[in-house]
C-alpha atoms as a PDB file:
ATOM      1  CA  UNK A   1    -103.975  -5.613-135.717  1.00  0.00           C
ATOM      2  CA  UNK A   2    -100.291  -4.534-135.595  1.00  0.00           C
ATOM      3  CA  UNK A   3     -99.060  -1.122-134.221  1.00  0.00           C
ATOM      4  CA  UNK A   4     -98.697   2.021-136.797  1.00  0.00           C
ATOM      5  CA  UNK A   5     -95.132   2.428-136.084  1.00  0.00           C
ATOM      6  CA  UNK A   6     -94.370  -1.678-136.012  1.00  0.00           C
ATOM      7  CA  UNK A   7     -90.566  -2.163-136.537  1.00  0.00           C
ATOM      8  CA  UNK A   8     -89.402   1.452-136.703  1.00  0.00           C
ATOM      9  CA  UNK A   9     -87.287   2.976-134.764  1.00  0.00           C
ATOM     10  CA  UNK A  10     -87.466   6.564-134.114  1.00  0.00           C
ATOM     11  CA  UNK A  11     -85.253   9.599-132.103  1.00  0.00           C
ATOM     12  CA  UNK A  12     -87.695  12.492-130.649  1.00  0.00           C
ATOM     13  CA  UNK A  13     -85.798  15.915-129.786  1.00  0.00           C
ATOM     14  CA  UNK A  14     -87.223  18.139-127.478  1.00  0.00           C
ATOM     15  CA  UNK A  15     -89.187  14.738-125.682  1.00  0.00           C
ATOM     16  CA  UNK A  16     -89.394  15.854-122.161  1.00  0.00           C
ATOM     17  CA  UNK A  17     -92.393  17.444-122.053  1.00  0.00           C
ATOM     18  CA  UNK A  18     -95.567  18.640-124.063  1.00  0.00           C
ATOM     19  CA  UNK A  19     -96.029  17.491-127.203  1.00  0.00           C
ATOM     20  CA  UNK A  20     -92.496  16.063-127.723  1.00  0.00           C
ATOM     21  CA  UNK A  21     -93.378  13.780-124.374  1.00  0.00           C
ATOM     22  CA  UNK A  22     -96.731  12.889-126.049  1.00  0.00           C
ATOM     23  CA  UNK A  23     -95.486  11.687-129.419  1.00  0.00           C
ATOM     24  CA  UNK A  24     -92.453   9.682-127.494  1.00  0.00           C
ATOM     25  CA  UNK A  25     -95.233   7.817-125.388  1.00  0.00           C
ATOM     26  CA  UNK A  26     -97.750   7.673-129.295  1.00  0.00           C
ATOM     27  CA  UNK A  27     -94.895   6.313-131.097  1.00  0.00           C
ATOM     28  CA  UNK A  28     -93.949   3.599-128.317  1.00  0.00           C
ATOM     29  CA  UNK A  29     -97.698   2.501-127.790  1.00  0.00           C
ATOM     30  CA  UNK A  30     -97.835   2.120-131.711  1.00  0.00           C
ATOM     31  CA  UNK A  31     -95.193  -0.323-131.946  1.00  0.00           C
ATOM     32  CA  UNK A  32     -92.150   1.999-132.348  1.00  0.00           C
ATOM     33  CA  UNK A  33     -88.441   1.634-130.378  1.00  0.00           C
ATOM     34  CA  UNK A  34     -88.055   5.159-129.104  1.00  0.00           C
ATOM     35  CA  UNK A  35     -85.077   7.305-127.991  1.00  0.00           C
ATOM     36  CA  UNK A  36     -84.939  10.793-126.159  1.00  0.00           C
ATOM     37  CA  UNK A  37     -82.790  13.611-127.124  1.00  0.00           C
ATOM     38  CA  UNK A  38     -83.725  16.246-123.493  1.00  0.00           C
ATOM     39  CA  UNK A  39     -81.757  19.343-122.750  1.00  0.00           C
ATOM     40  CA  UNK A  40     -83.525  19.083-119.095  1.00  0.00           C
ATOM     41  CA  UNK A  41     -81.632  16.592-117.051  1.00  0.00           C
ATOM     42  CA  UNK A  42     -84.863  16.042-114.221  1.00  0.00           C
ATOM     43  CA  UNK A  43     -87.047  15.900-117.233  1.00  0.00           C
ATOM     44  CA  UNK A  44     -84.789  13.231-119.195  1.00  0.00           C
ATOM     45  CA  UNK A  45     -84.931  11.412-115.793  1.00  0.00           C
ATOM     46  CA  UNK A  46     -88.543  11.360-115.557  1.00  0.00           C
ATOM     47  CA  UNK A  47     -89.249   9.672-119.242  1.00  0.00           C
ATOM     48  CA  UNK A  48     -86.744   7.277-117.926  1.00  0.00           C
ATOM     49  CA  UNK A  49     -88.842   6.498-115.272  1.00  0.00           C
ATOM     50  CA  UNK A  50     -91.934   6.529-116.954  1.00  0.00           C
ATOM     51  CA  UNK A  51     -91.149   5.035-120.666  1.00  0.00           C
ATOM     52  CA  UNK A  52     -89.127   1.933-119.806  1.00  0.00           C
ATOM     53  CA  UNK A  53     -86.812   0.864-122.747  1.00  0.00           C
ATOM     54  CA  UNK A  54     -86.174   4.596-123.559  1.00  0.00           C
ATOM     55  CA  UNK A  55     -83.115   5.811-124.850  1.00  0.00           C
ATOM     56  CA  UNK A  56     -82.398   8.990-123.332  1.00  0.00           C
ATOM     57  CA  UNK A  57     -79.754  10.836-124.511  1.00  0.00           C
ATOM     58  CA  UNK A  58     -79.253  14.395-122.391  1.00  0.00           C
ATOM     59  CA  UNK A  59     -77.893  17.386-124.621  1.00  0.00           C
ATOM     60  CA  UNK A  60     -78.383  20.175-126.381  1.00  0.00           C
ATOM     61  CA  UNK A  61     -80.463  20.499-130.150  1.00  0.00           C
ATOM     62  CA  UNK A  62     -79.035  22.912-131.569  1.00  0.00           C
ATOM     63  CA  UNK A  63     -75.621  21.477-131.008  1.00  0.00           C
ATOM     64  CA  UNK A  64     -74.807  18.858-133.352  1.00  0.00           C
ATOM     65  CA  UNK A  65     -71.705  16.905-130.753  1.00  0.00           C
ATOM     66  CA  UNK A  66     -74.988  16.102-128.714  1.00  0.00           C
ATOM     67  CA  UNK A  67     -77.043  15.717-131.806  1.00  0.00           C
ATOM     68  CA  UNK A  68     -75.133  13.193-132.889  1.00  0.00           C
ATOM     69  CA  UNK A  69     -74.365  11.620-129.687  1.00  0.00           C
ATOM     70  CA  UNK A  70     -78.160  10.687-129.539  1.00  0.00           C
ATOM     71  CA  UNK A  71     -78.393   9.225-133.280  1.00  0.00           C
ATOM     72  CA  UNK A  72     -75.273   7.378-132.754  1.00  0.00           C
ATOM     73  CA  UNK A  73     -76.847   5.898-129.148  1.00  0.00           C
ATOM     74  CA  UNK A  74     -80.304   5.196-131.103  1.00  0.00           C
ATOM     75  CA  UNK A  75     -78.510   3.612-133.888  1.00  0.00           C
ATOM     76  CA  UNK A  76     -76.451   1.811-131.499  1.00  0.00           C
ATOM     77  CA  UNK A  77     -79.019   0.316-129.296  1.00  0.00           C
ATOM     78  CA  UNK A  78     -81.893  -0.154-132.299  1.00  0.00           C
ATOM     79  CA  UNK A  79     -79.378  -1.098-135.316  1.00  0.00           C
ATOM     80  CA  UNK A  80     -80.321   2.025-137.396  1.00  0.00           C
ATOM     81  CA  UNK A  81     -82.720   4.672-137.476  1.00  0.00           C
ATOM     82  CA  UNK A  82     -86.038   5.441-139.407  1.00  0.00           C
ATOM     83  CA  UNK A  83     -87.861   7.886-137.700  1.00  0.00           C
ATOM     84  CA  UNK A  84     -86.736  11.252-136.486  1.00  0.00           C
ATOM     85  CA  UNK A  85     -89.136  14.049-134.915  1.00  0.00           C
ATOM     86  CA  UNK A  86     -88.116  17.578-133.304  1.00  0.00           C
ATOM     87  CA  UNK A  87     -90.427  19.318-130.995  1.00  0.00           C
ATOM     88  CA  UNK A  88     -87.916  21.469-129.379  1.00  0.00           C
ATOM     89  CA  UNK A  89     -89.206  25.247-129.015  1.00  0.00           C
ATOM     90  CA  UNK A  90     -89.363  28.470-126.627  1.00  0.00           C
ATOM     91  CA  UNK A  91     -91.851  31.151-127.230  1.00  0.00           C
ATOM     92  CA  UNK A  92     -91.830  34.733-126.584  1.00  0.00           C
ATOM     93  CA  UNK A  93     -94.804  35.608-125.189  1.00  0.00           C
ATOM     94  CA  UNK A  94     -96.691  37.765-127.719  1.00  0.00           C
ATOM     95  CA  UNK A  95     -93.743  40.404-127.521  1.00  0.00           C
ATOM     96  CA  UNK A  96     -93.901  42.565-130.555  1.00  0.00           C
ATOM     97  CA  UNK A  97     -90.775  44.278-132.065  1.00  0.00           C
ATOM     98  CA  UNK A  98     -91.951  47.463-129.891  1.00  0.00           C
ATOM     99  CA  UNK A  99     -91.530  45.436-126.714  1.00  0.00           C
ATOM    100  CA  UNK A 100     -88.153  44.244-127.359  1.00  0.00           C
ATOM    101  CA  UNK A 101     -85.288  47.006-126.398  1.00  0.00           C
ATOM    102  CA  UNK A 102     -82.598  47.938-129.220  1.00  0.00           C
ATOM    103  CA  UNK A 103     -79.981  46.529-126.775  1.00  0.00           C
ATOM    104  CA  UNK A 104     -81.914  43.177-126.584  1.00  0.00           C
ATOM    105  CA  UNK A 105     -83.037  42.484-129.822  1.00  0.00           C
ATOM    106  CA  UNK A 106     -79.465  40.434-131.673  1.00  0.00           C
ATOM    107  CA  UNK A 107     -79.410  38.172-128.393  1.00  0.00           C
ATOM    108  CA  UNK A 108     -83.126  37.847-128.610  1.00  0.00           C
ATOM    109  CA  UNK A 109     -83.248  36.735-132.144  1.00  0.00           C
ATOM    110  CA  UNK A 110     -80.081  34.470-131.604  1.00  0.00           C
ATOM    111  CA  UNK A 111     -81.549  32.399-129.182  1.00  0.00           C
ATOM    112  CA  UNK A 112     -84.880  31.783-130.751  1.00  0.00           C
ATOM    113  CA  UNK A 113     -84.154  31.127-133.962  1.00  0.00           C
ATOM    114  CA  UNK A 114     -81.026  29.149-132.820  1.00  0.00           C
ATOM    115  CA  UNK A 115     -84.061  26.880-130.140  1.00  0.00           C
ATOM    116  CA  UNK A 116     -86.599  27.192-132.747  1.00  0.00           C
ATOM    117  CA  UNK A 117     -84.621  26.924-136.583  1.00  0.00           C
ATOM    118  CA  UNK A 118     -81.031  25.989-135.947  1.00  0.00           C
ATOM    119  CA  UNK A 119     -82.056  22.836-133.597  1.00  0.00           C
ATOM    120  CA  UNK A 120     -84.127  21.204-136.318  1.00  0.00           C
ATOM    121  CA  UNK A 121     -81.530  21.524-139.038  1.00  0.00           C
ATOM    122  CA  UNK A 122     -78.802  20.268-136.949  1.00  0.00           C
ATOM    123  CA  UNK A 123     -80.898  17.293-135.600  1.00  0.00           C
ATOM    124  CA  UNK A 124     -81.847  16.118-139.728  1.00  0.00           C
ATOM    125  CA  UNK A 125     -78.370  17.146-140.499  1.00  0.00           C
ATOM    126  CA  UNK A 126     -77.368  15.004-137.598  1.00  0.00           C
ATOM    127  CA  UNK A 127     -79.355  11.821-138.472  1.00  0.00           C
ATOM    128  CA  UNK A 128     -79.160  12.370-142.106  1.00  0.00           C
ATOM    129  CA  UNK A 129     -77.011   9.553-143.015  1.00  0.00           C
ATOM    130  CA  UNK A 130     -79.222   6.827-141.278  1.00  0.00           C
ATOM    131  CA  UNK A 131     -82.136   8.383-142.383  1.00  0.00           C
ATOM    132  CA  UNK A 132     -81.129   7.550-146.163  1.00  0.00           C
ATOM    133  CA  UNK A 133     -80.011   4.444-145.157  1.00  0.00           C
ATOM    134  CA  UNK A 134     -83.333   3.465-143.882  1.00  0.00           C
ATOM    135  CA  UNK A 135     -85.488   5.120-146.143  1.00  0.00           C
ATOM    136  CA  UNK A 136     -86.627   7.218-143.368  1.00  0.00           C
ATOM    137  CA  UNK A 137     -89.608  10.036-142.491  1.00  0.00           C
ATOM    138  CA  UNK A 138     -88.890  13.485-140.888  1.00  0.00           C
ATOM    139  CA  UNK A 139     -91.441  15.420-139.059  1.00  0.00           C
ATOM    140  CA  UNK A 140     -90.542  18.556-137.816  1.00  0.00           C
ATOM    141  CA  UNK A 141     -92.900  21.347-135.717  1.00  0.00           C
ATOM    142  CA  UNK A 142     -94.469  24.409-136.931  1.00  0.00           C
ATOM    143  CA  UNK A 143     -97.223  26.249-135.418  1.00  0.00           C
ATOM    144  CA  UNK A 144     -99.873  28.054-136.596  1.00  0.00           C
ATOM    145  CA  UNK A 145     -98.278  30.755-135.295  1.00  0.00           C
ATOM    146  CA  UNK A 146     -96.396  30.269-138.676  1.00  0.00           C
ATOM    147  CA  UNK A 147     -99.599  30.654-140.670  1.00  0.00           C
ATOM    148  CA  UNK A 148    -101.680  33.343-139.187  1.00  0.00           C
ATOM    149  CA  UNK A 149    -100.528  36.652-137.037  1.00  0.00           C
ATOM    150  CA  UNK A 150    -101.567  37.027-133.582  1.00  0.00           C
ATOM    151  CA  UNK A 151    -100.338  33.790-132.372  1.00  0.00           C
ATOM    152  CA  UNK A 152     -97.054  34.639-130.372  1.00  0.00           C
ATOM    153  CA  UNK A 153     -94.791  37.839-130.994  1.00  0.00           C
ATOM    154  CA  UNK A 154     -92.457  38.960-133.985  1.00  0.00           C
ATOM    155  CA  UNK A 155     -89.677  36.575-133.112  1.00  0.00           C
ATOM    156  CA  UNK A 156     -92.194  33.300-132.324  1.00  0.00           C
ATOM    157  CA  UNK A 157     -94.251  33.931-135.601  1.00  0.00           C
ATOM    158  CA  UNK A 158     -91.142  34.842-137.776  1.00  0.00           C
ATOM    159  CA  UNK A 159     -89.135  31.603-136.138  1.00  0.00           C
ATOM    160  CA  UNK A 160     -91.772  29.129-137.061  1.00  0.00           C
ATOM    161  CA  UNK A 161     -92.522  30.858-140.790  1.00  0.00           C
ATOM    162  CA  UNK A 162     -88.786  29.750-141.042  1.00  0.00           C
ATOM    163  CA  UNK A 163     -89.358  26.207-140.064  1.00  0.00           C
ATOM    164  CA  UNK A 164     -91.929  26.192-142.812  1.00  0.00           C
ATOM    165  CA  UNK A 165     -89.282  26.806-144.836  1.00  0.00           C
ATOM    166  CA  UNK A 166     -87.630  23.866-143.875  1.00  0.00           C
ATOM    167  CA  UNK A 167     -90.127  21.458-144.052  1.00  0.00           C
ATOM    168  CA  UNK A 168     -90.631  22.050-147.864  1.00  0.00           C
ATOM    169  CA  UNK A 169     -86.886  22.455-148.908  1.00  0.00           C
ATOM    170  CA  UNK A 170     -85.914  19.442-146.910  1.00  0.00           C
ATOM    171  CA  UNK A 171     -88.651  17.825-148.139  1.00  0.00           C
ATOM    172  CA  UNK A 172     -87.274  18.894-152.148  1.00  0.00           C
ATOM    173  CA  UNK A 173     -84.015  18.330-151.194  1.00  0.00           C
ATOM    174  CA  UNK A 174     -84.234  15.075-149.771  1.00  0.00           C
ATOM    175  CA  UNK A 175     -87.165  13.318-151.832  1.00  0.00           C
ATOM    176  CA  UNK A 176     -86.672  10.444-153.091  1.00  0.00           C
ATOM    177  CA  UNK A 177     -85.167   9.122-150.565  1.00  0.00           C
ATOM    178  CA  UNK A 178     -86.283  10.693-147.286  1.00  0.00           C
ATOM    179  CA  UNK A 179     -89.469  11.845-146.510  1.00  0.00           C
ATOM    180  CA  UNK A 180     -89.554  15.417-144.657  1.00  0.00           C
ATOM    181  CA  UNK A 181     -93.238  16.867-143.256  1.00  0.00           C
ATOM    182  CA  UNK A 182     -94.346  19.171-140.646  1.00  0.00           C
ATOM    183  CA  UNK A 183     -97.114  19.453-137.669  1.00  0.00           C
ATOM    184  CA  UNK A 184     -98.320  22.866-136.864  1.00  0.00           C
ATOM    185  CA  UNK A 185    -100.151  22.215-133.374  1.00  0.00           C
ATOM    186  CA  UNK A 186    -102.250  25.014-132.459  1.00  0.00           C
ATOM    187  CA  UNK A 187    -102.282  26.507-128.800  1.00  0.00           C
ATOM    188  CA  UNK A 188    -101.611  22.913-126.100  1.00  0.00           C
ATOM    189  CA  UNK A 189    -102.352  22.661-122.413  1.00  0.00           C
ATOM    190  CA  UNK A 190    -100.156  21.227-120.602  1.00  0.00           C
ATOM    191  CA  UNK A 191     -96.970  22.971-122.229  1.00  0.00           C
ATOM    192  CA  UNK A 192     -93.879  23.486-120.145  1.00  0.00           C
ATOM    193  CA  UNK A 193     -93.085  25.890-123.166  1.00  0.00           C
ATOM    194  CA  UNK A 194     -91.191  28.694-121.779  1.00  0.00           C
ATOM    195  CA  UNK A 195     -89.304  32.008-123.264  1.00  0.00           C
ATOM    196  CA  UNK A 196     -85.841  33.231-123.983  1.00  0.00           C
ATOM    197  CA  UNK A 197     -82.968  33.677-121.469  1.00  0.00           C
ATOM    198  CA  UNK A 198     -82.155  36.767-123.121  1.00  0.00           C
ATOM    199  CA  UNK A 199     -85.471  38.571-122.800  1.00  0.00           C
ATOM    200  CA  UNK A 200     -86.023  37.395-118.888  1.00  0.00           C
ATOM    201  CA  UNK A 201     -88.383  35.100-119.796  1.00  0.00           C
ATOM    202  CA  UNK A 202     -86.702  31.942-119.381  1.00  0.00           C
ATOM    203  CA  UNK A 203     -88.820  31.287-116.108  1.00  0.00           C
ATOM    204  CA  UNK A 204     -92.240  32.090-117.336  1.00  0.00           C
ATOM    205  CA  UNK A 205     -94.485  29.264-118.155  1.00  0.00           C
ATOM    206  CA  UNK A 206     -96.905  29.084-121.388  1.00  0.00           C
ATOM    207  CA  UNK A 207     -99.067  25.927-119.807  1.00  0.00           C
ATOM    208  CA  UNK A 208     -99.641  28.089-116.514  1.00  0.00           C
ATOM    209  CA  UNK A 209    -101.340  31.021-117.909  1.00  0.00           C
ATOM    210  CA  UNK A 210    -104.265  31.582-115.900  1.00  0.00           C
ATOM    211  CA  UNK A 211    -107.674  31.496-117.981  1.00  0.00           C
ATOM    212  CA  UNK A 212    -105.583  29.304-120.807  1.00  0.00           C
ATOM    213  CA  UNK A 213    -107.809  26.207-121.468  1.00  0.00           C
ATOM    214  CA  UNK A 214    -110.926  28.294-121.779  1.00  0.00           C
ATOM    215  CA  UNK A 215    -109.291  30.744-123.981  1.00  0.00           C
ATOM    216  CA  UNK A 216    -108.013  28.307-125.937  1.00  0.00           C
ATOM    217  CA  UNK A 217    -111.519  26.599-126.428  1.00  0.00           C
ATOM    218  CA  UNK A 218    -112.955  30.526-127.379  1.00  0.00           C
ATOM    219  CA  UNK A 219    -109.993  30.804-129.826  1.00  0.00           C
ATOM    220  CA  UNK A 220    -110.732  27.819-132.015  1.00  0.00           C
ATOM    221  CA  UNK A 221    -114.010  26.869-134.502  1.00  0.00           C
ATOM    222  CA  UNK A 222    -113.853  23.530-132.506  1.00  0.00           C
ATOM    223  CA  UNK A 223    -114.218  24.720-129.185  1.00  0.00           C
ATOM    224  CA  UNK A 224    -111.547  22.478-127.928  1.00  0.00           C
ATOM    225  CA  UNK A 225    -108.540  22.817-126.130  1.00  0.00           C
ATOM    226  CA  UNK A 226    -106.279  20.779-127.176  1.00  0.00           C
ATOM    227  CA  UNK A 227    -103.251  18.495-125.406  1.00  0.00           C
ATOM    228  CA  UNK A 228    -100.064  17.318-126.505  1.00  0.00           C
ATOM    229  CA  UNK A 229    -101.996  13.523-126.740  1.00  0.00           C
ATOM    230  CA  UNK A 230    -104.354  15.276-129.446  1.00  0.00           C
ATOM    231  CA  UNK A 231    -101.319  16.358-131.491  1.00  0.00           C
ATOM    232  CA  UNK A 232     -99.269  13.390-131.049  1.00  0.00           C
ATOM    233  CA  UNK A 233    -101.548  11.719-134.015  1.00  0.00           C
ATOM    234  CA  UNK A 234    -100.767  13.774-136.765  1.00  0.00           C
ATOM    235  CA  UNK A 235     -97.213  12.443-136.003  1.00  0.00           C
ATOM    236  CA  UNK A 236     -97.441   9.189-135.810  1.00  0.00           C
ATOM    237  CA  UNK A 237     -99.165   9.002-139.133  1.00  0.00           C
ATOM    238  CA  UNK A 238     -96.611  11.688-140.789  1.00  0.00           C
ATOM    239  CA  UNK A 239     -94.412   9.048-139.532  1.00  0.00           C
ATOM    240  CA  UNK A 240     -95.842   5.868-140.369  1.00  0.00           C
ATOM    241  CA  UNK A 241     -95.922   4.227-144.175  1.00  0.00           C
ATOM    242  CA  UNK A 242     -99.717   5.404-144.235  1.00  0.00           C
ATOM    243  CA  UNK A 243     -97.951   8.367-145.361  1.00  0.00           C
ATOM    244  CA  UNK A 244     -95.436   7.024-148.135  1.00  0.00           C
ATOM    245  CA  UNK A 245     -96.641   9.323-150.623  1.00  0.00           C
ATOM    246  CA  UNK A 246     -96.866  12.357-148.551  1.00  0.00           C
ATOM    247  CA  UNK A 247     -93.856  14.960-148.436  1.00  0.00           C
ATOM    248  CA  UNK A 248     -93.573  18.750-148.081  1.00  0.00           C
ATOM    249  CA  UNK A 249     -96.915  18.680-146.110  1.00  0.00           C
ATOM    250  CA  UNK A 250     -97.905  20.317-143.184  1.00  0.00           C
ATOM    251  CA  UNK A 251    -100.452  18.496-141.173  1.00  0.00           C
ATOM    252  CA  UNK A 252    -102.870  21.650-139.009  1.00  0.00           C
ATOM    253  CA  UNK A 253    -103.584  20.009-135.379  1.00  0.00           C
ATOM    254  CA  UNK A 254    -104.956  23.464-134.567  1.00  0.00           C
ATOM    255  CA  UNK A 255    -108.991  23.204-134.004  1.00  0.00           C
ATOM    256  CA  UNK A 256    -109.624  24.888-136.967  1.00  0.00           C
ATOM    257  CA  UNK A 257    -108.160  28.532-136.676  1.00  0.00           C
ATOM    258  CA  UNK A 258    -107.762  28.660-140.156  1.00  0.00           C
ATOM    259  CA  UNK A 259    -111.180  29.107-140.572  1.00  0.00           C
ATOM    260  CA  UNK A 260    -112.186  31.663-138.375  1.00  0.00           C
END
């Protein structure tokens, strides 16, 4: 049996860590050459260490310069590129619009929906002409927290609603030649997901929360907590031809909250 991902070649943004490190390591295992796009220089270092054969490229998302940098190195070192995945995201800690002061609320929407919304648009926009070369898939990553309330604060909820957006416009606007889908991965352990600069909560940790993996488990029909490993699945099929006649679909790796 050959690998799911046997002769592509694929760029993850945002692969450092949590589910973005978990699909890297998914995709290579199924037969796929992988690169790195990593804002976090010790954390680019460490998939180096760990996923030989990794291009890493360290930059910035939502910049395209870097953006490009890391299609042009893939491209370079692969000979094209058919695969690429974002997982790049902060959250914002369940802060509603009442939390946020009047004086913090421009930079605080800025900077999330610039991590969140701008990142994935430059990083398609970015790889865009390889991608139609190749025939290519995009997968880019929700939430449920852009499906149901309750599942980060007004800027979180309202950034990932917008990357929604994306997936089915992309999705319209590149079909026939480029396939464009989404994962929305409900609440992971294990996430080094933390929160805007601008709002002081660019040292807080989502994966630390004390109590999380149980209150994850009580959260979901399923009873499961779930890892980046769990969601990396849903993107390697999204990804793989499996999939050739899916587009504009969002793929729910969330234990089935949209049940409860």
């Amino acid at each position: 049996m050959t690998g799911w991902l046997d002769g592509k070649r694929a760029l993850v943004a945002g692969a450092g860590s949590g589910i973005g490190r978990a699909v890297l390591s998914a995709f290579q295992a199924e037969g796929a050459q992988v690169a790195a796009l990593e804002i976090d220089q010790i954390k680019a270092e460490r998939v180096a260490a760990d996923l030989p054969g990794t291009v890493i490229s360290h930059g910035d998302a939502t910049v395209m310069a870097d953006a490009r940098a890391a299609v042009d190195r893939a491209t370079e070192a692969f000979g094209g590129l058919d695969i690429l995945v974002n997982c790049v995201g902060i959250f914002d800690f369940y802060r509603g619009l009442a939390d946020i002061s009047e004086d913090q609320l421009d930079a605080a929407f800025d900077e999330m929906f610039a991590v969140n919304v701008k990142s994935q648009l430059v990083t398609v926009r970015a790889a865009l002409p390889e991608l139609r070369r190749a025939g290519g898939s995009v997968v880019l990553t929700v939430s449920t927290s852009g499906f149901y309330p309750g599942r980060g604060g007004i800027l979180y909820v309202a950034s990932k609603f917008a990357v929604r957006g994306c997936v089915i416009a992309l999705a319209h606007e590149l079909a026939p030649g480029v396939r464009v889908n989404g994962v929305a991965p409900g609440g992971t352990l294990g996430t080094e997901l933390t929160g805007p600069r601008s709002m002081g909560l660019d040292q807080q940790v989502l994966g630390t929360t004390a109590g999380r993996e149980e209150d994850l488990r009580r959260r979901t029909p399923l009873r499961v907590a779930l890892s980046g490993e769990d969601h990396a699945g849903s993107y390697v099929f999204l990804a793989s031809d499996r999939a050739r006649g899916i587009t504009g679909t969002v793929v729910h790796s969330d234990g089935g909250v949209g049940i409860t």
